[in-house]
PDB file of N, CA and C in Angstrom:
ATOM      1  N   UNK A   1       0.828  -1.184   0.000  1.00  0.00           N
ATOM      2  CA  UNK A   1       0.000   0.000   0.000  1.00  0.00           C
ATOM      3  C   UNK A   1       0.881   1.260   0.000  1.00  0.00           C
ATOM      4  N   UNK A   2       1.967   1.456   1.368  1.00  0.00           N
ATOM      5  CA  UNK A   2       2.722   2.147   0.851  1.00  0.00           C
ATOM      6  C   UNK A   2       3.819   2.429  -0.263  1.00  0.00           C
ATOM      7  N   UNK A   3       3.864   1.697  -0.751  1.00  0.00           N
ATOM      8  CA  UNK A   3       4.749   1.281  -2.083  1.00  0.00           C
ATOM      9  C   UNK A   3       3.797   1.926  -3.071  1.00  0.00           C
ATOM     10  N   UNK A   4       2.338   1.630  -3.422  1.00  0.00           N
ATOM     11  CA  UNK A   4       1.678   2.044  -4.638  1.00  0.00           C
ATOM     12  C   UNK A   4       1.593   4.363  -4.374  1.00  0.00           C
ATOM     13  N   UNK A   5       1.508   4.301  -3.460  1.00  0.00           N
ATOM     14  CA  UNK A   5       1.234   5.494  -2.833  1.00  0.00           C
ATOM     15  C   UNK A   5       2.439   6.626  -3.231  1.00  0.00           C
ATOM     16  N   UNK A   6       4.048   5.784  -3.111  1.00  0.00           N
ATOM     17  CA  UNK A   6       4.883   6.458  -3.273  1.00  0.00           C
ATOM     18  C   UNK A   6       5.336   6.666  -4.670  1.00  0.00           C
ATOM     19  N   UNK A   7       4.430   5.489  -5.662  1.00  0.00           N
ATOM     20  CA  UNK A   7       4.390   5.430  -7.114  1.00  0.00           C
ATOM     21  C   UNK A   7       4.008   6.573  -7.643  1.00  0.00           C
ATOM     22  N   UNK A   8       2.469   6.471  -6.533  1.00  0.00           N
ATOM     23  CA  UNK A   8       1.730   7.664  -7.689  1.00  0.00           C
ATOM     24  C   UNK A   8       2.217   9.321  -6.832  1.00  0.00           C
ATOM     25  N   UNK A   9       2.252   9.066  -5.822  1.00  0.00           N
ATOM     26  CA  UNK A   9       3.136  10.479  -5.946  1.00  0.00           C
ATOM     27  C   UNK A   9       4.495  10.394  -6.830  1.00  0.00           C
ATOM     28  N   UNK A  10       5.431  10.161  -6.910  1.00  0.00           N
ATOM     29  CA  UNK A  10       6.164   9.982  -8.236  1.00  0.00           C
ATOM     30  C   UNK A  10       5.978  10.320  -9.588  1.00  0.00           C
ATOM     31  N   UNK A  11       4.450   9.776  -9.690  1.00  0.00           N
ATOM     32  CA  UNK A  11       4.080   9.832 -11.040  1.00  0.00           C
ATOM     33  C   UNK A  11       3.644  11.044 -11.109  1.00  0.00           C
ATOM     34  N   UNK A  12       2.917  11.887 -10.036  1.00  0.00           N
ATOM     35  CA  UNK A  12       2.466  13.107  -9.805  1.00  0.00           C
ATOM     36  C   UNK A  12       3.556  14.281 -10.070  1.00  0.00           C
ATOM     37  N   UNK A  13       4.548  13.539  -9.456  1.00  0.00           N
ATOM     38  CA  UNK A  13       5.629  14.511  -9.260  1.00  0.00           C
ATOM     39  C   UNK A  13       6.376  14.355 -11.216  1.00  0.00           C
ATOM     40  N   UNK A  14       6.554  14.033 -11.570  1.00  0.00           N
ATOM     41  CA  UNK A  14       6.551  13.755 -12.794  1.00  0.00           C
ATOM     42  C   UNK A  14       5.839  14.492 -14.233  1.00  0.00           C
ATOM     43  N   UNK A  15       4.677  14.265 -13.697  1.00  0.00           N
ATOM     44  CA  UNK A  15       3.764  15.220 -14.508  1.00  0.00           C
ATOM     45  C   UNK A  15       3.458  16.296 -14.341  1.00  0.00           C
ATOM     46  N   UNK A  16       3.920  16.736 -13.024  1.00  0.00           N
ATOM     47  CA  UNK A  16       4.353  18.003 -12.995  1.00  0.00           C
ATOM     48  C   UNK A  16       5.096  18.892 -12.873  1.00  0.00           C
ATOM     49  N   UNK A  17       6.486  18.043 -12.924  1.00  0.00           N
ATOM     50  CA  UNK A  17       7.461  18.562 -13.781  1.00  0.00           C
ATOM     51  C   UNK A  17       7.577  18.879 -15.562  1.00  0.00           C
ATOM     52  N   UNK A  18       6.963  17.931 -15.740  1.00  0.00           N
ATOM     53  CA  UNK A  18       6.685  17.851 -17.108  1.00  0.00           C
ATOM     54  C   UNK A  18       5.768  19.283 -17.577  1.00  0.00           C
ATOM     55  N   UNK A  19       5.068  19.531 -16.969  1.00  0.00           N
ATOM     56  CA  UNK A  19       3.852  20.540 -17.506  1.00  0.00           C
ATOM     57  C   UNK A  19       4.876  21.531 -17.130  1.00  0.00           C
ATOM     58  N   UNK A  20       5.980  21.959 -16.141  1.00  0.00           N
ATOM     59  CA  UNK A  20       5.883  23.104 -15.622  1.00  0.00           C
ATOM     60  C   UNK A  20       7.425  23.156 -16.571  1.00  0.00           C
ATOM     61  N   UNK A  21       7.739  22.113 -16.968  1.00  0.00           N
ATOM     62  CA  UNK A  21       9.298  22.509 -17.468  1.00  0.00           C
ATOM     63  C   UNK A  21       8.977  23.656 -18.589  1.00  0.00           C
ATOM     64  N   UNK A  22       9.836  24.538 -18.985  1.00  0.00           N
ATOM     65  CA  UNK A  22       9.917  25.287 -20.172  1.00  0.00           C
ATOM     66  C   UNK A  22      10.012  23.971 -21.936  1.00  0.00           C
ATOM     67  N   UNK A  23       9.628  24.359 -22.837  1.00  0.00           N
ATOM     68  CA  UNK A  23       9.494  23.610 -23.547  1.00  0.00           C
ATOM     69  C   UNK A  23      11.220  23.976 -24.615  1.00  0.00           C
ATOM     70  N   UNK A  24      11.201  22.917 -25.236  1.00  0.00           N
ATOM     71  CA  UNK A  24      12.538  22.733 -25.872  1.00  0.00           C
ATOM     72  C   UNK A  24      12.827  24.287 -26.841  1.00  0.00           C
ATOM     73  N   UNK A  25      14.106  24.408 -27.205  1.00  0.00           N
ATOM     74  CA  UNK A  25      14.235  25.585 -28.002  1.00  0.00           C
ATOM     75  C   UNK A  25      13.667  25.495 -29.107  1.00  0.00           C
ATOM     76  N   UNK A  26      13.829  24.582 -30.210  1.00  0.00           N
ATOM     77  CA  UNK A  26      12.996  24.875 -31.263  1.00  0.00           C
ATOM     78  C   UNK A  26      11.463  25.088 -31.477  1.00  0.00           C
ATOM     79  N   UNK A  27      10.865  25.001 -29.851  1.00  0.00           N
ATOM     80  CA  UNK A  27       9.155  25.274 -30.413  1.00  0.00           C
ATOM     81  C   UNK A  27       9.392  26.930 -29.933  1.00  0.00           C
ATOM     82  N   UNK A  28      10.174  26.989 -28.780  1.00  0.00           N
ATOM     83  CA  UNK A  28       9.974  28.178 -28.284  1.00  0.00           C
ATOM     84  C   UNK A  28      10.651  29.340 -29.820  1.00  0.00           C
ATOM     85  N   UNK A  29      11.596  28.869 -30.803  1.00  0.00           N
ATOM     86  CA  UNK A  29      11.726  29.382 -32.263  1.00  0.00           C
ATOM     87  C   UNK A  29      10.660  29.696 -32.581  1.00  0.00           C
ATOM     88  N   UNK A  30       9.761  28.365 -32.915  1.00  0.00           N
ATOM     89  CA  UNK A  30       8.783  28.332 -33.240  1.00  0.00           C
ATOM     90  C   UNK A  30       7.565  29.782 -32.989  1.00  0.00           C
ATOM     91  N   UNK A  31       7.461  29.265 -32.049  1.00  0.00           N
ATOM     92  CA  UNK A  31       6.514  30.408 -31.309  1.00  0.00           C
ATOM     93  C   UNK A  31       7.159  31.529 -31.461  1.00  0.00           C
ATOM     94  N   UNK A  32       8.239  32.090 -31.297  1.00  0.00           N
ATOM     95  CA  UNK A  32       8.587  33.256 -31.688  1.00  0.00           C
ATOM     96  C   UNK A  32       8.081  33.854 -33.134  1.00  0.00           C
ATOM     97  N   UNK A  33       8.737  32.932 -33.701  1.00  0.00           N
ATOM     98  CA  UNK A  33       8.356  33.398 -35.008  1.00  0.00           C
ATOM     99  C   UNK A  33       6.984  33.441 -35.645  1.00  0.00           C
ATOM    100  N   UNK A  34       5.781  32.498 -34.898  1.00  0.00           N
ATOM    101  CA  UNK A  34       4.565  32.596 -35.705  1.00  0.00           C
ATOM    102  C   UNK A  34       4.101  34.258 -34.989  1.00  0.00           C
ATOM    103  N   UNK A  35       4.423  34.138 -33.179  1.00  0.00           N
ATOM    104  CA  UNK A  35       3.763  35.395 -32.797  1.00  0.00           C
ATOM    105  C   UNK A  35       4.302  36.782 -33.742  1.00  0.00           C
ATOM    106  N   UNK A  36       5.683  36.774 -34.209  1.00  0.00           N
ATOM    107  CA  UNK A  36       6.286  37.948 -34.817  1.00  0.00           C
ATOM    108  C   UNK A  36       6.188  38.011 -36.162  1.00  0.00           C
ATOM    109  N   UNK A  37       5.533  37.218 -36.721  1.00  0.00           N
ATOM    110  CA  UNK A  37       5.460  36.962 -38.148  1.00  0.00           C
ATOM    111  C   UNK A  37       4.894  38.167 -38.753  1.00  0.00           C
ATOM    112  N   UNK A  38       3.559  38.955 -38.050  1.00  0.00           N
ATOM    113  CA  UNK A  38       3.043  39.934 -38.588  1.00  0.00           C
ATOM    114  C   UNK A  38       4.067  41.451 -38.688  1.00  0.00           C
ATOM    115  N   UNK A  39       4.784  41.308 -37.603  1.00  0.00           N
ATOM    116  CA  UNK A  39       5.730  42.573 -37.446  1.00  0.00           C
ATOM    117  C   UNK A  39       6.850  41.867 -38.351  1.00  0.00           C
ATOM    118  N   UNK A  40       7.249  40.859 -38.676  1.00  0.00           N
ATOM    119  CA  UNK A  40       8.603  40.925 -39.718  1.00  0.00           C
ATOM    120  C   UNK A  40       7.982  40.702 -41.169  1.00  0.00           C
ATOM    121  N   UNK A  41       6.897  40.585 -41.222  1.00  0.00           N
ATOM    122  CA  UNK A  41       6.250  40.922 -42.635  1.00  0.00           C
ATOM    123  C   UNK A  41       5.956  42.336 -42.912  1.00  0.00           C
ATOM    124  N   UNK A  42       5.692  42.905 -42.423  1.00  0.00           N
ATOM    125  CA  UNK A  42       5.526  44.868 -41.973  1.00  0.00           C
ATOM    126  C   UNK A  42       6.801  45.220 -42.031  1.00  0.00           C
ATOM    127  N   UNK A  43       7.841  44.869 -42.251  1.00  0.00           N
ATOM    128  CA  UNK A  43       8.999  45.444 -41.847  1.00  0.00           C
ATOM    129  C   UNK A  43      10.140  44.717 -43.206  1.00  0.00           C
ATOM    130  N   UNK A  44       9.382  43.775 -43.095  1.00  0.00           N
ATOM    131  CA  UNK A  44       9.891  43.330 -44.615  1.00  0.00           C
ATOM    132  C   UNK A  44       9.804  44.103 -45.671  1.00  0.00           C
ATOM    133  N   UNK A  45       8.248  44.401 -45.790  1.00  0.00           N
ATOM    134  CA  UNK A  45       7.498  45.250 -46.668  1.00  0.00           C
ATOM    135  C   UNK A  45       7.742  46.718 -47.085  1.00  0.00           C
ATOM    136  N   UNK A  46       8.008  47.090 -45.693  1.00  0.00           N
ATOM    137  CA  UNK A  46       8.346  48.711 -45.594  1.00  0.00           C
ATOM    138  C   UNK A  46       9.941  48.913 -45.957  1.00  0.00           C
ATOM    139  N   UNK A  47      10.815  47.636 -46.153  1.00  0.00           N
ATOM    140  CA  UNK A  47      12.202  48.125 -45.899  1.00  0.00           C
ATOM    141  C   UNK A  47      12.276  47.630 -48.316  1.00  0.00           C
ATOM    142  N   UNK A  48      11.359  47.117 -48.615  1.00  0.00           N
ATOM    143  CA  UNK A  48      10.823  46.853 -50.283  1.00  0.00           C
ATOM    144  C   UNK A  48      10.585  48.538 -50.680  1.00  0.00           C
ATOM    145  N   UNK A  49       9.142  48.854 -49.777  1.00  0.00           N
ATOM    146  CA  UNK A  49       9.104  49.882 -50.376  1.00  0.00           C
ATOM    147  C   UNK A  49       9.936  51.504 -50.690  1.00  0.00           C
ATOM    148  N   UNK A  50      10.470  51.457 -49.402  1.00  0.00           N
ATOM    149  CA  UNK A  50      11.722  52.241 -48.966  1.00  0.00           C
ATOM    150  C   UNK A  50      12.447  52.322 -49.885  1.00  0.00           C
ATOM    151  N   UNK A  51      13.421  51.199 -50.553  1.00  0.00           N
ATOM    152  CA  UNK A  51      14.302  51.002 -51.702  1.00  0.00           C
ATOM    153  C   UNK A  51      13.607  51.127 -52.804  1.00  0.00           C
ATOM    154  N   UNK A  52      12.219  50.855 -53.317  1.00  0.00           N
ATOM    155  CA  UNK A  52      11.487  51.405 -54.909  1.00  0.00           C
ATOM    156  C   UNK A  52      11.795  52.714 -54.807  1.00  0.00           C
ATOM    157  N   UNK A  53      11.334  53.671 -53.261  1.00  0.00           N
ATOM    158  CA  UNK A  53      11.088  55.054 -53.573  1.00  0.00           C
ATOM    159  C   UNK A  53      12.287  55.542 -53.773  1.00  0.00           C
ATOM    160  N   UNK A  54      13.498  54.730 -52.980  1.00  0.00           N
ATOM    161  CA  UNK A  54      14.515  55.598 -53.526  1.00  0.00           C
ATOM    162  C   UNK A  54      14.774  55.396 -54.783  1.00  0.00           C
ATOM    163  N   UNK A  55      15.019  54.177 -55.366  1.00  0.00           N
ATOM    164  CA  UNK A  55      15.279  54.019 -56.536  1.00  0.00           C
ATOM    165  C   UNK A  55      14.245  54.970 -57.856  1.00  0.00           C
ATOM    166  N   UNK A  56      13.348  54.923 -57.411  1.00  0.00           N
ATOM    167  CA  UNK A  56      12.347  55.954 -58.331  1.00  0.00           C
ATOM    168  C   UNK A  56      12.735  57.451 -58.210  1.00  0.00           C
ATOM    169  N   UNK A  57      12.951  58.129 -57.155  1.00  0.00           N
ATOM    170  CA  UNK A  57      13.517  59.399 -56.639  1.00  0.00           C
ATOM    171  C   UNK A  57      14.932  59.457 -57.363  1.00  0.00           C
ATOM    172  N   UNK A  58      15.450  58.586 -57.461  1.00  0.00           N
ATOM    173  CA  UNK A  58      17.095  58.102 -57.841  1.00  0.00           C
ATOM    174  C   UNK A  58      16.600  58.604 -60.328  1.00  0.00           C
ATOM    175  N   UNK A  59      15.469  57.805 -60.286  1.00  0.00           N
ATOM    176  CA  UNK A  59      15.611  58.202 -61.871  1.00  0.00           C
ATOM    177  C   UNK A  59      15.266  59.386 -62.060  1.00  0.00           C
ATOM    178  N   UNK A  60      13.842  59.638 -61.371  1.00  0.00           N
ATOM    179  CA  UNK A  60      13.321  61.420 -61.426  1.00  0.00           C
ATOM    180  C   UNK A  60      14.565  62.196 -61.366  1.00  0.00           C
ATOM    181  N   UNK A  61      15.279  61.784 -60.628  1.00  0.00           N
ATOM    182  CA  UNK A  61      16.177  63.165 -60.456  1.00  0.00           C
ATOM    183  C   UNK A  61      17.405  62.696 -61.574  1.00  0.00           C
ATOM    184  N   UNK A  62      17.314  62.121 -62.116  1.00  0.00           N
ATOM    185  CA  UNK A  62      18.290  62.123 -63.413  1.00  0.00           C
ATOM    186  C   UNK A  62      17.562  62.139 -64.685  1.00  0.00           C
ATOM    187  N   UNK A  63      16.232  62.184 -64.581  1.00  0.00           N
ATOM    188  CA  UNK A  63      15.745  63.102 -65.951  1.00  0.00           C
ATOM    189  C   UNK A  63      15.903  64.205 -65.689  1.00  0.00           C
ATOM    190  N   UNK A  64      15.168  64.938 -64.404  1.00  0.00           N
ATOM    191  CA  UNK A  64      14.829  66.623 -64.252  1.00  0.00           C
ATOM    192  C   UNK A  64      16.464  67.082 -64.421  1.00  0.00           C
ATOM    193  N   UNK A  65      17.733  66.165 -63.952  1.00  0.00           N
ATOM    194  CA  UNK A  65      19.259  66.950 -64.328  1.00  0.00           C
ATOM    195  C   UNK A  65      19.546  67.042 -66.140  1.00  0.00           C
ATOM    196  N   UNK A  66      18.872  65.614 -66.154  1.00  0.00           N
ATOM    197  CA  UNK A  66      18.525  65.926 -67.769  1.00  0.00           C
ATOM    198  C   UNK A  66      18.367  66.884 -68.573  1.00  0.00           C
ATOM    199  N   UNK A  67      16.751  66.845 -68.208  1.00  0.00           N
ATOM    200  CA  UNK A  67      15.819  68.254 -68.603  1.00  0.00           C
ATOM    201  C   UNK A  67      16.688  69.371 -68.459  1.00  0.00           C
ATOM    202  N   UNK A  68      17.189  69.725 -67.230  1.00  0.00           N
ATOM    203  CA  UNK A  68      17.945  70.936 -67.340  1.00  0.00           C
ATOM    204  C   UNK A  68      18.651  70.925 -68.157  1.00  0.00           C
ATOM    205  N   UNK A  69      19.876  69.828 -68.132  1.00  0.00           N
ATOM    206  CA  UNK A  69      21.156  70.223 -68.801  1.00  0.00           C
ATOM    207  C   UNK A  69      20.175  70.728 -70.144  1.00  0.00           C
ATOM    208  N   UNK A  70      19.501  69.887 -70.947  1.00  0.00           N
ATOM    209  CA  UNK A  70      18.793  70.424 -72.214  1.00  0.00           C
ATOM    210  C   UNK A  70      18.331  71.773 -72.419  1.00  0.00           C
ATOM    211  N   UNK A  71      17.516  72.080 -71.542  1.00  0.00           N
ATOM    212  CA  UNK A  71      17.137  73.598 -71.335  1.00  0.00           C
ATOM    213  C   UNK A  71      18.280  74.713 -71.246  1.00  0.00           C
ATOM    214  N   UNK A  72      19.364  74.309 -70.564  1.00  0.00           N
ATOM    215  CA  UNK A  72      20.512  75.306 -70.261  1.00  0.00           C
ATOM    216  C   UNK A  72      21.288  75.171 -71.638  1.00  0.00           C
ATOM    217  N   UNK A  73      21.572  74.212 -72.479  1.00  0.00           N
ATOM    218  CA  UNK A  73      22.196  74.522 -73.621  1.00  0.00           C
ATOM    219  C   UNK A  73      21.411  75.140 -74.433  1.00  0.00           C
ATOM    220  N   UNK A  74      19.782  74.880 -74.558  1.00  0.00           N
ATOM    221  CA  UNK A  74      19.181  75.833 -75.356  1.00  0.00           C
ATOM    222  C   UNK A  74      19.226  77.122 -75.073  1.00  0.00           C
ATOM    223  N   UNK A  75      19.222  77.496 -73.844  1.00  0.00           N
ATOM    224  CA  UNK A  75      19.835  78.917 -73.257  1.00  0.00           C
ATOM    225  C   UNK A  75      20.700  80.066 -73.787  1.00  0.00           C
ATOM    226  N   UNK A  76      21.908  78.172 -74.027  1.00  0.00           N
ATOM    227  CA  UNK A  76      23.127  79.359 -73.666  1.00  0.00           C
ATOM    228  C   UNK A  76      22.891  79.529 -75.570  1.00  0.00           C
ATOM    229  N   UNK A  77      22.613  78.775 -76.642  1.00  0.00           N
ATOM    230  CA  UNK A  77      23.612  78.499 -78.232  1.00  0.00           C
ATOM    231  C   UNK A  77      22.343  79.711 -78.239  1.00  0.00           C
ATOM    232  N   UNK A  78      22.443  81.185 -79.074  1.00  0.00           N
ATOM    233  CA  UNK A  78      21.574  81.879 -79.400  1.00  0.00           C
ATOM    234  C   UNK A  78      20.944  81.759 -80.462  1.00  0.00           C
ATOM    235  N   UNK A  79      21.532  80.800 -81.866  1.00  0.00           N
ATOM    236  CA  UNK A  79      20.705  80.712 -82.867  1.00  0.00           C
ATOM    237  C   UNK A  79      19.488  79.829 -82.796  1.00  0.00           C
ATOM    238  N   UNK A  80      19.580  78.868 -81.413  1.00  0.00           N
ATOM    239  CA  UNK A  80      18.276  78.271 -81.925  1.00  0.00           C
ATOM    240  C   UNK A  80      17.242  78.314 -80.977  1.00  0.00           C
ATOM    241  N   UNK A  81      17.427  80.253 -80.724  1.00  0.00           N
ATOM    242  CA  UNK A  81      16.505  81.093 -80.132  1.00  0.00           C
ATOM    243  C   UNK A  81      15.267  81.277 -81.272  1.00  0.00           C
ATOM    244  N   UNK A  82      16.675  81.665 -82.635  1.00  0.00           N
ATOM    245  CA  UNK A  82      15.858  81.954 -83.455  1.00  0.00           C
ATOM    246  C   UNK A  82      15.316  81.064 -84.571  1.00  0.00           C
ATOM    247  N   UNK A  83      14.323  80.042 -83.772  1.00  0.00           N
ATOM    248  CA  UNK A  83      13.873  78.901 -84.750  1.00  0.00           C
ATOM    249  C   UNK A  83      12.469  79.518 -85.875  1.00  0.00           C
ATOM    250  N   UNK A  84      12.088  80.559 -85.141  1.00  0.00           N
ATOM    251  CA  UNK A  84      11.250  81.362 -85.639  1.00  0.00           C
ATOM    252  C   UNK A  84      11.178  81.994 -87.238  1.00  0.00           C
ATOM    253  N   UNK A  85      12.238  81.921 -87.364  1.00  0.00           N
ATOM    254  CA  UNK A  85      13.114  82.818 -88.732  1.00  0.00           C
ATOM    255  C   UNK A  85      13.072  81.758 -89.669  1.00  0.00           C
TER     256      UNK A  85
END
């Protein structure tokens, strides 16, 4: 009787170690990553769009240096002020 008694406390003691241990590293990965998934997709996203705008800002501003340079040589050559003629 005392023998079965000291089993199941054992077994008690057991299963609740078991419940209370921390769980292995790769679920606790796990879990990291499903809970953060929404913030490293947001951040994924924003660090995509970041690099289009520069890259788009990056061509605009090498037509409009364009455009100028074009405009400033028409400026400066005076005959083809006079396209008029």
């Amino acid at each position: 009787m005392e023998l079965e008694k000291q089993d199941e406390i054992i077994r008690l003691l057991k299963k609740i170690e078991k419940n209370t241990a921390p769980p292995p590293k790769w679920k606790r990965v796990v879990y990291f990553i499903f809970t953060h998934l929404l913030t490293i997709i947001v951040i994924i996203i924003t660090a995509y769009l970041v690099w289009k705008m520069y890259s788009l800002l990056g061509s605009v501003s090498d037509k409009v240096s364009s455009i100028r340079e074009g405009v400033s040589e028409l400026l400066t050559i005076p005959e083809k002020w006079k396209f008029w003629e």
